[in-house]
PDB file of N, CA and C in Angstrom:
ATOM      1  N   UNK A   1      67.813  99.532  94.974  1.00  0.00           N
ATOM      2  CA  UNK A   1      69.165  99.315  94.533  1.00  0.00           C
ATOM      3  C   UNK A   1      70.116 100.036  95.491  1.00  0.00           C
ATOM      4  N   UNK A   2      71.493  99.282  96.054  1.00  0.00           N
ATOM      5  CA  UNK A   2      72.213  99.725  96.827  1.00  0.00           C
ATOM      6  C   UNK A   2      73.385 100.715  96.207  1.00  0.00           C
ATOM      7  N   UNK A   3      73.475 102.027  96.692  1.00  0.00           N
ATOM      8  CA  UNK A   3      74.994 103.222  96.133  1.00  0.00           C
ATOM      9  C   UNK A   3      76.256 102.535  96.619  1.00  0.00           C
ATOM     10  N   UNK A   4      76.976 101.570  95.747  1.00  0.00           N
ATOM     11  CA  UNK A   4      77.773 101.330  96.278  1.00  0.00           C
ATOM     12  C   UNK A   4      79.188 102.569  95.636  1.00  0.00           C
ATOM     13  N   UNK A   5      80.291 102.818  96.578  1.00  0.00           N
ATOM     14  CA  UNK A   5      81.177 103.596  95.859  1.00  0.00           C
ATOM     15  C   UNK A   5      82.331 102.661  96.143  1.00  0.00           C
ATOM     16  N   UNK A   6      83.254 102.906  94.943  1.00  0.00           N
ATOM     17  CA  UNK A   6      84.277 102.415  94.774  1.00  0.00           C
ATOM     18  C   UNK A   6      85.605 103.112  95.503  1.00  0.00           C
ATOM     19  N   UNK A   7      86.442 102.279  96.257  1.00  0.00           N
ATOM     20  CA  UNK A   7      87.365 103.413  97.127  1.00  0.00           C
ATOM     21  C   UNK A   7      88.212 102.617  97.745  1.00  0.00           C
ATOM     22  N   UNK A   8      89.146 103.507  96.743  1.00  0.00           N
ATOM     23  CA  UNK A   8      90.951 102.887  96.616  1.00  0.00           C
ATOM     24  C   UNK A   8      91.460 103.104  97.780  1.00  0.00           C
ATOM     25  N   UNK A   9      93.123 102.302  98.101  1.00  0.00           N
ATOM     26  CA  UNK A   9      93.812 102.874  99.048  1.00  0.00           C
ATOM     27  C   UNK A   9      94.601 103.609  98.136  1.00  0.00           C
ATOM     28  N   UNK A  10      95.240 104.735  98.635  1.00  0.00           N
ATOM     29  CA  UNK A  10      96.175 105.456  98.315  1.00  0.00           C
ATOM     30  C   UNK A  10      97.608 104.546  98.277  1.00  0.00           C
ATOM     31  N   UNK A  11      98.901 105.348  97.780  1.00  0.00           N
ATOM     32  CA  UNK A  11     100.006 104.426  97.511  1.00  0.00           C
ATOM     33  C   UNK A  11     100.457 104.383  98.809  1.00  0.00           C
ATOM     34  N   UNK A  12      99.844 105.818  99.579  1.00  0.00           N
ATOM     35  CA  UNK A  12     100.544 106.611 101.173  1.00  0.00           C
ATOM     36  C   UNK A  12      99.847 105.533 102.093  1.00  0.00           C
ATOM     37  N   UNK A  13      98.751 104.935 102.100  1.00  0.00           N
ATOM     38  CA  UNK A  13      97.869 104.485 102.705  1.00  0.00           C
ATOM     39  C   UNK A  13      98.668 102.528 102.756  1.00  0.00           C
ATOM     40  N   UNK A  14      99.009 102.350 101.505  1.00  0.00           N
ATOM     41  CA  UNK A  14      99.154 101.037 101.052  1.00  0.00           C
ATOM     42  C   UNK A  14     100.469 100.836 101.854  1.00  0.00           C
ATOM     43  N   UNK A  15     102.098 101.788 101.573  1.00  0.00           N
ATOM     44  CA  UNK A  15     102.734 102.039 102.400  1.00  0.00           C
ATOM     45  C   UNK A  15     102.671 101.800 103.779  1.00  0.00           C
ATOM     46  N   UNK A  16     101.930 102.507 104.590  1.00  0.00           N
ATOM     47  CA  UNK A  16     101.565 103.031 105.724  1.00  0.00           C
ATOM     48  C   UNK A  16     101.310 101.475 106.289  1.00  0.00           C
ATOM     49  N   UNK A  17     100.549 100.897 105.793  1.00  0.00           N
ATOM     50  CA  UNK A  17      99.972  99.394 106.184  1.00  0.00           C
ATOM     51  C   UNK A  17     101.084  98.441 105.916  1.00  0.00           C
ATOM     52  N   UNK A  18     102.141  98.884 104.729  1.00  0.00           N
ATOM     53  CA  UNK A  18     103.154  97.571 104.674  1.00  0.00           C
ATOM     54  C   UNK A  18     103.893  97.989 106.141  1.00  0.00           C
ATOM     55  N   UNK A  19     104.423  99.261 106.695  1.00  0.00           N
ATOM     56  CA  UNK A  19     105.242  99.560 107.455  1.00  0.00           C
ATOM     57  C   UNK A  19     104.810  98.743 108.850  1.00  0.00           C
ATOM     58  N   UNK A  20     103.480  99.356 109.165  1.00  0.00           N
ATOM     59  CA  UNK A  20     102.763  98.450 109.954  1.00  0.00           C
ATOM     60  C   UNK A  20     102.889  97.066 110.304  1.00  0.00           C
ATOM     61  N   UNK A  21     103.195  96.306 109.397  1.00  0.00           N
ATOM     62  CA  UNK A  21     103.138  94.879 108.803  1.00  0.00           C
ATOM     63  C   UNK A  21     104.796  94.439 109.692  1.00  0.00           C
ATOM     64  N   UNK A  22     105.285  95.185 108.643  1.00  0.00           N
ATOM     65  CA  UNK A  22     106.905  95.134 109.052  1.00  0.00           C
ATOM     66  C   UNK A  22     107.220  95.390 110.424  1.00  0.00           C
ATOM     67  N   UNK A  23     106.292  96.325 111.226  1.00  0.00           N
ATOM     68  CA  UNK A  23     107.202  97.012 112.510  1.00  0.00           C
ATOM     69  C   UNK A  23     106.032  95.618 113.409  1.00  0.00           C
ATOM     70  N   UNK A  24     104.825  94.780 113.300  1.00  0.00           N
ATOM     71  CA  UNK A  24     104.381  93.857 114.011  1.00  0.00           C
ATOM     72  C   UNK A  24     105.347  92.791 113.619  1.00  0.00           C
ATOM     73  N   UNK A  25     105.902  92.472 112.764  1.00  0.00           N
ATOM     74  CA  UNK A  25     106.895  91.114 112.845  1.00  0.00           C
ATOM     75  C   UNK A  25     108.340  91.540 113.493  1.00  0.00           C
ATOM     76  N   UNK A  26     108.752  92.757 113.298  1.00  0.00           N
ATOM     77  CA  UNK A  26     109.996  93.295 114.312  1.00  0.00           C
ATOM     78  C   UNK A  26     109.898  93.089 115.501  1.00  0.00           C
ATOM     79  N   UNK A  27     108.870  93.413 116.308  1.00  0.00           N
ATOM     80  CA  UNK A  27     108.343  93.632 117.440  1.00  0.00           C
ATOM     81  C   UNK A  27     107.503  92.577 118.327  1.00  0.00           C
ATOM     82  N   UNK A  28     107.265  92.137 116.873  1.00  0.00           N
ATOM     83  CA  UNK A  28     106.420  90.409 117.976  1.00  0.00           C
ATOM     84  C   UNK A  28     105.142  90.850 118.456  1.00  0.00           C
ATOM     85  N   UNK A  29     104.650  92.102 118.251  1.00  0.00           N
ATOM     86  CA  UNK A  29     103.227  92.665 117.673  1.00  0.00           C
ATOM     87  C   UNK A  29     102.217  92.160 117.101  1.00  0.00           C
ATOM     88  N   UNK A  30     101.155  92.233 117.961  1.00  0.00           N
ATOM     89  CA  UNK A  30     100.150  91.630 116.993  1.00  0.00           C
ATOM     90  C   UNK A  30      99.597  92.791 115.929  1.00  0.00           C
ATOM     91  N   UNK A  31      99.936  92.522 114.450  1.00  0.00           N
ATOM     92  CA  UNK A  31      99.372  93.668 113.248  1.00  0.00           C
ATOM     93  C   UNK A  31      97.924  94.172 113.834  1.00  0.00           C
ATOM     94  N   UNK A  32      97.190  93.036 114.417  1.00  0.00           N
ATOM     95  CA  UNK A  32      95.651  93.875 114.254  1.00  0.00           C
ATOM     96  C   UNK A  32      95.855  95.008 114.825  1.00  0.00           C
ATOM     97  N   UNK A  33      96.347  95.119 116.340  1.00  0.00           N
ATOM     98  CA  UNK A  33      96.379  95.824 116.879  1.00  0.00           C
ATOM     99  C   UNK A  33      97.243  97.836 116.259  1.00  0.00           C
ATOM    100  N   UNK A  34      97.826  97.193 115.492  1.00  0.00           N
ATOM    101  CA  UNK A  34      98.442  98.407 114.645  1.00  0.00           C
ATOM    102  C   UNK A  34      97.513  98.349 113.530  1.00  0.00           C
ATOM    103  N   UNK A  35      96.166  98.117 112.740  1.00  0.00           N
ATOM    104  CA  UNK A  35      96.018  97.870 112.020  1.00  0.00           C
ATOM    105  C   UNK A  35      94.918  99.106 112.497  1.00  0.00           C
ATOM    106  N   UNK A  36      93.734  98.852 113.770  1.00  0.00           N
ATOM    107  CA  UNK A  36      93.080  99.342 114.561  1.00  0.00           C
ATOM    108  C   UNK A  36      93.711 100.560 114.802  1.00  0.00           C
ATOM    109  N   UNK A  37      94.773 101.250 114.745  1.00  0.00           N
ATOM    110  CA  UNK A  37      95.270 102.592 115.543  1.00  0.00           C
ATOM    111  C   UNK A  37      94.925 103.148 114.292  1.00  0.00           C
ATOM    112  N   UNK A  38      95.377 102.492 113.119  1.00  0.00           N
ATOM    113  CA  UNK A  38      95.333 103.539 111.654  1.00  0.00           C
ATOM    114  C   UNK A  38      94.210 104.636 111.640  1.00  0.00           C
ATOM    115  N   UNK A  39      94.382 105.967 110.790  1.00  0.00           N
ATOM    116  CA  UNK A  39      93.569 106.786 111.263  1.00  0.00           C
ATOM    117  C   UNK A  39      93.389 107.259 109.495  1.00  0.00           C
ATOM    118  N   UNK A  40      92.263 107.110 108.730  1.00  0.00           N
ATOM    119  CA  UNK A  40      92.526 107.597 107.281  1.00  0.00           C
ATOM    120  C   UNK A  40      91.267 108.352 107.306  1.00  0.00           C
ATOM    121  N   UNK A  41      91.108 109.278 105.975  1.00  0.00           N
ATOM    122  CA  UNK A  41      90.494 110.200 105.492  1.00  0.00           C
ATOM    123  C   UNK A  41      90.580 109.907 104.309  1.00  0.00           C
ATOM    124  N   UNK A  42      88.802 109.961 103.657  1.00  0.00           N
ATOM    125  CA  UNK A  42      88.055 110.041 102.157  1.00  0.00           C
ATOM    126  C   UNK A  42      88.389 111.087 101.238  1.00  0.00           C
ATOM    127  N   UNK A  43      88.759 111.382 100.320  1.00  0.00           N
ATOM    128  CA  UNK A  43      89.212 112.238  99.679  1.00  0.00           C
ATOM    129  C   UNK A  43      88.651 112.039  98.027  1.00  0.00           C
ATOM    130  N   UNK A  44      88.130 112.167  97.329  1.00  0.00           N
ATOM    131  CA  UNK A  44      87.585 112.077  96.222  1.00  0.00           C
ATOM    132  C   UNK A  44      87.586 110.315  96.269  1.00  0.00           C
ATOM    133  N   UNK A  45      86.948 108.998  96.914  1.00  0.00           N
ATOM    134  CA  UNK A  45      86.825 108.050  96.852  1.00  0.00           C
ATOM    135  C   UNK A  45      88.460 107.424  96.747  1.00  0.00           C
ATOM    136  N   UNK A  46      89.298 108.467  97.673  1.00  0.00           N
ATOM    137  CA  UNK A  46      90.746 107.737  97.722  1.00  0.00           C
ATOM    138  C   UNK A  46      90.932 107.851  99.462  1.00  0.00           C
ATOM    139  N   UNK A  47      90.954 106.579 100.205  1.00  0.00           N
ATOM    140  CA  UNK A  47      91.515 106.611 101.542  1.00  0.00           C
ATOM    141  C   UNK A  47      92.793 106.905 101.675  1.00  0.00           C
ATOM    142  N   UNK A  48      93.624 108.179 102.317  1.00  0.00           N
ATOM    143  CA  UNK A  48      94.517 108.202 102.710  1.00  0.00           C
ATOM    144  C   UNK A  48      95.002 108.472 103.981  1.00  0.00           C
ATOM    145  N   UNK A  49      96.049 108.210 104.682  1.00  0.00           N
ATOM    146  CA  UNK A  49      96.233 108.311 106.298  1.00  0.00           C
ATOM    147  C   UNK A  49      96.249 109.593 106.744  1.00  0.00           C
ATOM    148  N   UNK A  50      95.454 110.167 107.962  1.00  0.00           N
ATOM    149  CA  UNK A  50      95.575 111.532 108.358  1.00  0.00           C
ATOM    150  C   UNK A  50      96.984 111.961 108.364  1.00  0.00           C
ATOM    151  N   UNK A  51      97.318 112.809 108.208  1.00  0.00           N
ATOM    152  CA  UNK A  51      98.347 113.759 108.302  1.00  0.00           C
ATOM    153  C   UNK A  51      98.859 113.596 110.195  1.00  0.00           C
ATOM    154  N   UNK A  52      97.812 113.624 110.896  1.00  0.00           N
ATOM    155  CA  UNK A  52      98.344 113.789 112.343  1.00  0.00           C
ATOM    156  C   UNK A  52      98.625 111.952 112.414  1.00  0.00           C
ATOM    157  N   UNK A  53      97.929 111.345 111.984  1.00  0.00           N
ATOM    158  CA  UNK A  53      98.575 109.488 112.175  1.00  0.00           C
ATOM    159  C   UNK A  53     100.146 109.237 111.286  1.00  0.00           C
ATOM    160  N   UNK A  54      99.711 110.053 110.389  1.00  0.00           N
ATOM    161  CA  UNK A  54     101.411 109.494 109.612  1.00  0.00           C
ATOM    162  C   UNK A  54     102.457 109.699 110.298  1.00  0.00           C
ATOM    163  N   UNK A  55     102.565 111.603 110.554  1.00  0.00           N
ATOM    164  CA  UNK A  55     103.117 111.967 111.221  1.00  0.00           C
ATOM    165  C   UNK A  55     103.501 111.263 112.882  1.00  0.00           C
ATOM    166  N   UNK A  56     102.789 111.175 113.713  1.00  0.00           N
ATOM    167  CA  UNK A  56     102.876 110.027 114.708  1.00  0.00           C
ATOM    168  C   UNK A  56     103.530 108.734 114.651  1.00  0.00           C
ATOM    169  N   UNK A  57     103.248 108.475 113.390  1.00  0.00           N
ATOM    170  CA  UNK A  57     103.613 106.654 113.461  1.00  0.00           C
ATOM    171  C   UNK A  57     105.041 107.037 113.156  1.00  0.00           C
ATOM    172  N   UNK A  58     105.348 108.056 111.819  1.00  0.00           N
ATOM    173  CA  UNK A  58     107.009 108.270 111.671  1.00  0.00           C
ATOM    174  C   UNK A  58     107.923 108.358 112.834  1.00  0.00           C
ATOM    175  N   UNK A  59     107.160 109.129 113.636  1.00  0.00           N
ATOM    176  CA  UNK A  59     108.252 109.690 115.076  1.00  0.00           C
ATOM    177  C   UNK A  59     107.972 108.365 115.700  1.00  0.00           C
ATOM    178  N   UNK A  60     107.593 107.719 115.944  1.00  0.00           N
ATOM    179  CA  UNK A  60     107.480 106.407 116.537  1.00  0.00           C
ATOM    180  C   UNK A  60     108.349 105.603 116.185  1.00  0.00           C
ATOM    181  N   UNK A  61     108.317 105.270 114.597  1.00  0.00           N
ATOM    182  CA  UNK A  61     109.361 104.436 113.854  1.00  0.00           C
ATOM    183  C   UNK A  61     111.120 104.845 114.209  1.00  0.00           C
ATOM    184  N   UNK A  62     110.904 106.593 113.943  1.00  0.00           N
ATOM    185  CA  UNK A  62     112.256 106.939 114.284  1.00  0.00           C
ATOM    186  C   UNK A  62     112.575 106.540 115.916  1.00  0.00           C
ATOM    187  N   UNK A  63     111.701 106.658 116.407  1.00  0.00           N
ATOM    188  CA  UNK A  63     112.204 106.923 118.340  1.00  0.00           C
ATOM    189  C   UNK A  63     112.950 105.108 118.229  1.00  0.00           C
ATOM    190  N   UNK A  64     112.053 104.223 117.549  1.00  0.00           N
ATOM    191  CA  UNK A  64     112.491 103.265 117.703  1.00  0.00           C
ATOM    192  C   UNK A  64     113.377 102.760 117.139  1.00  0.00           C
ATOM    193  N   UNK A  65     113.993 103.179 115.907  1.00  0.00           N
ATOM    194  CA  UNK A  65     115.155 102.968 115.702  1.00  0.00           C
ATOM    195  C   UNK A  65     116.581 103.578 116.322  1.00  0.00           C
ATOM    196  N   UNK A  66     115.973 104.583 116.923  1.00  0.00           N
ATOM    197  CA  UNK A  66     116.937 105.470 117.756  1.00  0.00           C
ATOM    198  C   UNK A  66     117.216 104.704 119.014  1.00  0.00           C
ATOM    199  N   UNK A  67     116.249 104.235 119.505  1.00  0.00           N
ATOM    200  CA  UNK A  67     116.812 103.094 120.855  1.00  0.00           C
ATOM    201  C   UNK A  67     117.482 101.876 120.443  1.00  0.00           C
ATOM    202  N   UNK A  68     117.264 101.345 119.361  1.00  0.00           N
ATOM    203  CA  UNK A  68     117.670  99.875 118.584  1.00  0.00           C
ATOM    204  C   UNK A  68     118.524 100.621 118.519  1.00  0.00           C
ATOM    205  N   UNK A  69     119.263 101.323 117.813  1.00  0.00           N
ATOM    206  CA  UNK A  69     120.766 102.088 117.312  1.00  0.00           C
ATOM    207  C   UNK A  69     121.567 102.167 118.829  1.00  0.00           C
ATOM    208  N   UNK A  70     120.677 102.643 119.737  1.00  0.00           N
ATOM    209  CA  UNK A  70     121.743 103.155 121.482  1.00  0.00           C
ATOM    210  C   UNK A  70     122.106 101.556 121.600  1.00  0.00           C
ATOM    211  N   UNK A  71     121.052 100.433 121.739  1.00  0.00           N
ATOM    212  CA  UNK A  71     121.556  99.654 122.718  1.00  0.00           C
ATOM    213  C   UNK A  71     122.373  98.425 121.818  1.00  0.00           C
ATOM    214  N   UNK A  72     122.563  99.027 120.234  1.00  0.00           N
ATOM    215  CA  UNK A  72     123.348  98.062 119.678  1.00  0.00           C
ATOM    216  C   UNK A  72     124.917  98.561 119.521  1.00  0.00           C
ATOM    217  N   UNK A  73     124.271  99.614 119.773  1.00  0.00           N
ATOM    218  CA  UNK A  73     126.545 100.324 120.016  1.00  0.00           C
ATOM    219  C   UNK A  73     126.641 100.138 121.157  1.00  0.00           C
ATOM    220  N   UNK A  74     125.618 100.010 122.540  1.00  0.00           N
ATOM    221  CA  UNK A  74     126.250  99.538 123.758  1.00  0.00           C
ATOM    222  C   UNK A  74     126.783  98.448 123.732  1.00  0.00           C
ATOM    223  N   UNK A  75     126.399  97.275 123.032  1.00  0.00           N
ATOM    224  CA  UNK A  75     126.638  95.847 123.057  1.00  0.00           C
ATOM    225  C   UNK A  75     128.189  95.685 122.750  1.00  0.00           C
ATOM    226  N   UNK A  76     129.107  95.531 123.563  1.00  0.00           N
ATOM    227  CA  UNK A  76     130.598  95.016 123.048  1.00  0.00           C
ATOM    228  C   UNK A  76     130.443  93.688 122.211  1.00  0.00           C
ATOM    229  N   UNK A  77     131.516  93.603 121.177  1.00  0.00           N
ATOM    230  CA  UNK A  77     131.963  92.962 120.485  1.00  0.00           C
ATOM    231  C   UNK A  77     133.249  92.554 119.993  1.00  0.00           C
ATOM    232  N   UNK A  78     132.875  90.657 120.221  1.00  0.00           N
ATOM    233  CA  UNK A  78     134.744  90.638 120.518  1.00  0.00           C
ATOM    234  C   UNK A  78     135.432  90.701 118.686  1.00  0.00           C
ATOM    235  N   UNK A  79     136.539  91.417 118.876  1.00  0.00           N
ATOM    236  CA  UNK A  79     136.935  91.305 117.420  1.00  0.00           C
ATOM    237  C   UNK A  79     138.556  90.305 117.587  1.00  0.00           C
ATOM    238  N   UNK A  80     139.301  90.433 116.391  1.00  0.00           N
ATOM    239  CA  UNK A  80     140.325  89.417 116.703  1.00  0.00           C
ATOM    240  C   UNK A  80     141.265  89.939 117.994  1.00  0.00           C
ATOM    241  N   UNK A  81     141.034  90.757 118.660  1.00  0.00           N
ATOM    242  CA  UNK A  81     142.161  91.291 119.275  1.00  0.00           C
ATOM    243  C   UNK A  81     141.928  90.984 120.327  1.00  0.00           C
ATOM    244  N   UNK A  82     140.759  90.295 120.945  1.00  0.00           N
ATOM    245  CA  UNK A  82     139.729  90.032 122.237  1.00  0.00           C
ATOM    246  C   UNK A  82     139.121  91.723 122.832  1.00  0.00           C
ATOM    247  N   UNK A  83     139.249  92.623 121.719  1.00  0.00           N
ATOM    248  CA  UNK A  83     138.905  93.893 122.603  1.00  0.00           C
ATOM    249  C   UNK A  83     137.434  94.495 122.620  1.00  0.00           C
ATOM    250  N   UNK A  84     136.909  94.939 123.723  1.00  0.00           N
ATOM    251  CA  UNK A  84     135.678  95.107 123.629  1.00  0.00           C
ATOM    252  C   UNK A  84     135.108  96.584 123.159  1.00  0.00           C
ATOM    253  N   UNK A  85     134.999  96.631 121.917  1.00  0.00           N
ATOM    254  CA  UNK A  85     134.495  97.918 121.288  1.00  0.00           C
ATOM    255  C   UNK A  85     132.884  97.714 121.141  1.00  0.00           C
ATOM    256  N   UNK A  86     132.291  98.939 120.544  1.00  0.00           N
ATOM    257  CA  UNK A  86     130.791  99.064 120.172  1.00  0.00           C
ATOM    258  C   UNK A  86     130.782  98.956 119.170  1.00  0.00           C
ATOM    259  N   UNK A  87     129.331  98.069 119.145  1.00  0.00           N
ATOM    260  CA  UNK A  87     129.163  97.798 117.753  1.00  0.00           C
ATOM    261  C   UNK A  87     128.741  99.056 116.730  1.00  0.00           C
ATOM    262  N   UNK A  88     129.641  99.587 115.645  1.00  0.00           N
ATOM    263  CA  UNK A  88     129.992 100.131 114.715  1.00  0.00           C
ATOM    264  C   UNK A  88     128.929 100.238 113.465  1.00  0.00           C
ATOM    265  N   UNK A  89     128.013  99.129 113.342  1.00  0.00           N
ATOM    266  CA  UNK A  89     127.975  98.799 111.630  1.00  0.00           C
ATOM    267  C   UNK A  89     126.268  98.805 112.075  1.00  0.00           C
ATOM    268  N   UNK A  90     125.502  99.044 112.972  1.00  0.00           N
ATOM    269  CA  UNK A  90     124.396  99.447 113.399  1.00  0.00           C
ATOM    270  C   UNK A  90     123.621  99.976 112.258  1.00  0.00           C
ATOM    271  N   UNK A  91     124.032 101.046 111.462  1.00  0.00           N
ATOM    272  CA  UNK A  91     122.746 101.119 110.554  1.00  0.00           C
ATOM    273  C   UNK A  91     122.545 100.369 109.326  1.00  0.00           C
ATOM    274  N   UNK A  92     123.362  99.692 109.351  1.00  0.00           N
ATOM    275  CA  UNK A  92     123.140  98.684 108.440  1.00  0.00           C
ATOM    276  C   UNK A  92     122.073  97.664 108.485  1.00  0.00           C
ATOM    277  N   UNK A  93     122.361  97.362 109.640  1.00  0.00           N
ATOM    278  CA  UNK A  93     121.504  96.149 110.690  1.00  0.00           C
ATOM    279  C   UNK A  93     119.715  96.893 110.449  1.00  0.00           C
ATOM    280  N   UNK A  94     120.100  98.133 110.626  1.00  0.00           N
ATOM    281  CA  UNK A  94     118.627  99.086 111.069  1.00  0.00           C
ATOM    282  C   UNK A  94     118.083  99.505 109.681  1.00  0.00           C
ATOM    283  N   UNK A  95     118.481  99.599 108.409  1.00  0.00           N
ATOM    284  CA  UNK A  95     118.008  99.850 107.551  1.00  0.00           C
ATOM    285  C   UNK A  95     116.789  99.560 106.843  1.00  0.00           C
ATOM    286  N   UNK A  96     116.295  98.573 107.144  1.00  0.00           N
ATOM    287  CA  UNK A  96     114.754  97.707 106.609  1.00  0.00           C
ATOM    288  C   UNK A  96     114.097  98.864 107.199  1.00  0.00           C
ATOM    289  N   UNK A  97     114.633  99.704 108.562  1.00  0.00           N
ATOM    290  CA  UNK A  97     113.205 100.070 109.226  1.00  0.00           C
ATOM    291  C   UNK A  97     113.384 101.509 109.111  1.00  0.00           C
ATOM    292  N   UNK A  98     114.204 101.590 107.408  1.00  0.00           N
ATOM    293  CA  UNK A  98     113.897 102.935 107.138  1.00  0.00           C
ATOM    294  C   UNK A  98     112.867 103.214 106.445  1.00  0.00           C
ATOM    295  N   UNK A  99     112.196 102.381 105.509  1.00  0.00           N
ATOM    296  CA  UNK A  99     111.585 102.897 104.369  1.00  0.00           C
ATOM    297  C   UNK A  99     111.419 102.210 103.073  1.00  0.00           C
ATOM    298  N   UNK A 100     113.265 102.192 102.746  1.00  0.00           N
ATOM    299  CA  UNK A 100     113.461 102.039 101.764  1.00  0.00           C
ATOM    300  C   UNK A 100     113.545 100.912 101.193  1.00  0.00           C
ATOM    301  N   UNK A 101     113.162  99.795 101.673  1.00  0.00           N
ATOM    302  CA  UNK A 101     113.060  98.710 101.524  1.00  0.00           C
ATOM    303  C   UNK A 101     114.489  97.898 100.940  1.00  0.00           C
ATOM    304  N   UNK A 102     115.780  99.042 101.403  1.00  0.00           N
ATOM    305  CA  UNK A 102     116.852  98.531 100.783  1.00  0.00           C
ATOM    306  C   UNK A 102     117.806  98.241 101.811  1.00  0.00           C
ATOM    307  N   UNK A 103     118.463  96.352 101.957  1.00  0.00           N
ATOM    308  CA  UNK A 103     119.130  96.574 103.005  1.00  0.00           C
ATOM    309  C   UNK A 103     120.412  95.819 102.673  1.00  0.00           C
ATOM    310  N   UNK A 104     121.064  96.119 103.692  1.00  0.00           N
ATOM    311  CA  UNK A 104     122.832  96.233 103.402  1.00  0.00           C
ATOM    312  C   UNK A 104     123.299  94.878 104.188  1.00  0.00           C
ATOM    313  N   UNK A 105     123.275  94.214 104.488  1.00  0.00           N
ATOM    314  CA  UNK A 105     123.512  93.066 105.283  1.00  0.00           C
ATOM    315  C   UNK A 105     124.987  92.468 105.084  1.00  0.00           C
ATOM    316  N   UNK A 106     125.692  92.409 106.340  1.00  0.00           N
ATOM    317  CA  UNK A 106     127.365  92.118 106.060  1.00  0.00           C
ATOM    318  C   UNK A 106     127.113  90.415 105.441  1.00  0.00           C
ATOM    319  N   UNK A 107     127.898  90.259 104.610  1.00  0.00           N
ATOM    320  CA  UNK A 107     128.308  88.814 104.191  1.00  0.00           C
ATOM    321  C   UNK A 107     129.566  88.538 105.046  1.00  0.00           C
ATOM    322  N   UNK A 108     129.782  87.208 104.996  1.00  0.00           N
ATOM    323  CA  UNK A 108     131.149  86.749 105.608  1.00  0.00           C
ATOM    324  C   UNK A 108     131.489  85.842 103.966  1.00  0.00           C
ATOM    325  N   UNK A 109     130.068  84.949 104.080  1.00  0.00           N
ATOM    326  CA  UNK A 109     130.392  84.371 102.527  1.00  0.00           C
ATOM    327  C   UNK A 109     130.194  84.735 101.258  1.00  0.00           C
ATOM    328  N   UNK A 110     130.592  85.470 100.533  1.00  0.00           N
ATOM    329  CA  UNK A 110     130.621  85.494  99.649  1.00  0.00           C
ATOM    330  C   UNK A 110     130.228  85.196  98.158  1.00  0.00           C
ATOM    331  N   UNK A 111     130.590  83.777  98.191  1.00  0.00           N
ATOM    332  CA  UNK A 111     130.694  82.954  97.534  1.00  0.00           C
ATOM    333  C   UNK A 111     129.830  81.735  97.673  1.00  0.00           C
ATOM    334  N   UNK A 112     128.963  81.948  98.523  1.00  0.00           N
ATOM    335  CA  UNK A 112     127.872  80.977  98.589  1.00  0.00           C
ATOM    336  C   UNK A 112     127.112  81.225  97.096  1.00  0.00           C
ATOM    337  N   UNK A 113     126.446  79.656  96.748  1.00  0.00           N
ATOM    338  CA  UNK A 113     125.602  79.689  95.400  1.00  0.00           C
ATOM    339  C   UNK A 113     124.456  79.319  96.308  1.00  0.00           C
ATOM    340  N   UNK A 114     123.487  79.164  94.918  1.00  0.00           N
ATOM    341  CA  UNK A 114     122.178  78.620  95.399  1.00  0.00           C
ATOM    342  C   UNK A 114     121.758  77.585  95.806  1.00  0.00           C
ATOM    343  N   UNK A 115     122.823  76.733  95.695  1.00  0.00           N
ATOM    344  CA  UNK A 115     122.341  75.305  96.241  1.00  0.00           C
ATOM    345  C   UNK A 115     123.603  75.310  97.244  1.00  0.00           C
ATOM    346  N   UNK A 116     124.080  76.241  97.945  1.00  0.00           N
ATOM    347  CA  UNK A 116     124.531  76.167  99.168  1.00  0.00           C
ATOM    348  C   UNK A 116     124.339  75.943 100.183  1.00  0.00           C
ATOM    349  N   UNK A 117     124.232  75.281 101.691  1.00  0.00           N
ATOM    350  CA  UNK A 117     123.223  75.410 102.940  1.00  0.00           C
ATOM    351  C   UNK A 117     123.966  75.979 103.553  1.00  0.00           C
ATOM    352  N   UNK A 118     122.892  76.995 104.351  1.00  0.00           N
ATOM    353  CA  UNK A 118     123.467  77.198 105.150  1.00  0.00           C
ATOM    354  C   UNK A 118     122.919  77.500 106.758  1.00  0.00           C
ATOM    355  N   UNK A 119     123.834  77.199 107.520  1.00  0.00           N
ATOM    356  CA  UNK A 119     123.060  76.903 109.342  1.00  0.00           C
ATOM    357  C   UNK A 119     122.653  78.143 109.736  1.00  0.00           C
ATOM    358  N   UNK A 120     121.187  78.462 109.724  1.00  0.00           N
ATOM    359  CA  UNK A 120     120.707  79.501 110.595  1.00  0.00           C
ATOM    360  C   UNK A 120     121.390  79.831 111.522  1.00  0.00           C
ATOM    361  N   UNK A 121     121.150  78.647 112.460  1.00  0.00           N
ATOM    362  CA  UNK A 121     121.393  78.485 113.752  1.00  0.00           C
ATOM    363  C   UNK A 121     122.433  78.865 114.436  1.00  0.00           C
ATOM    364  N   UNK A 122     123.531  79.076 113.260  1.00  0.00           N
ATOM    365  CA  UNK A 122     124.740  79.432 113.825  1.00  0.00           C
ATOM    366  C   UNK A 122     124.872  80.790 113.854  1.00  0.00           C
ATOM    367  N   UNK A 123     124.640  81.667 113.098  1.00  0.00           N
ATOM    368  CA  UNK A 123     124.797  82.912 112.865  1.00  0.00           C
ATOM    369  C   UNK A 123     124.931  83.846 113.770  1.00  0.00           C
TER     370      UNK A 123
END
């Protein structure tokens, strides 16, 4: 008869893999390849991510939002005046790739319903 043991991911672990998920579709990344770096540890039949991988992948996440943030306030933007300022409203844009899964996204419309269309393409 085979010992099989039963062995959860952690919530840190489950996390860790959505972020993953998220920063290969940002990036145009292939997931396996972030999937393969992951680094976890057994703990009473609970996998959770080493302490030195979490840590790593965070400063990673931050470095990279920190360059996405430089080169989106470099980008001029024309406003009604034709004047070329930096773009301003940057962490808004950057928020998905905090964490919190909560993001702020400017509307223009408003008032769109659900059976509204509307053109990707234009945006």
């Amino acid at each position: 008869m085979s010992n099989n043991t039963d062995i959860k991911l952690s919530d840190n672990s489950i996390a860790l893999i959505a972020k993953a998920l998220q920063v290969a579709m940002l990036t145009g990344t292939d997931v396996v390849d972030n999937l393969r770096m992951m680094s976890f540890e057994l703990n009473e039949n609970v996998l959770n991510p080493t302490a030195g991988y979490a840590e790593n992948f965070d400063k990673n996440i931050n470095s990279m939002v920190k360059e996405v943030m430089e080169v989106m306030n470099s980008i001029p933007v024309e406003d009604e005046d034709d004047e070329d300022e930096p773009f301003e409203k940057t962490p808004q844009y950057v928020s998905a790739l905090d964490g919190s899964g909560e993001t702020d996204w400017p509307s223009d419309d408003d008032d769109l319903g659900p059976d509204d269309e509307v053109d990707v393409d234009n945006w």
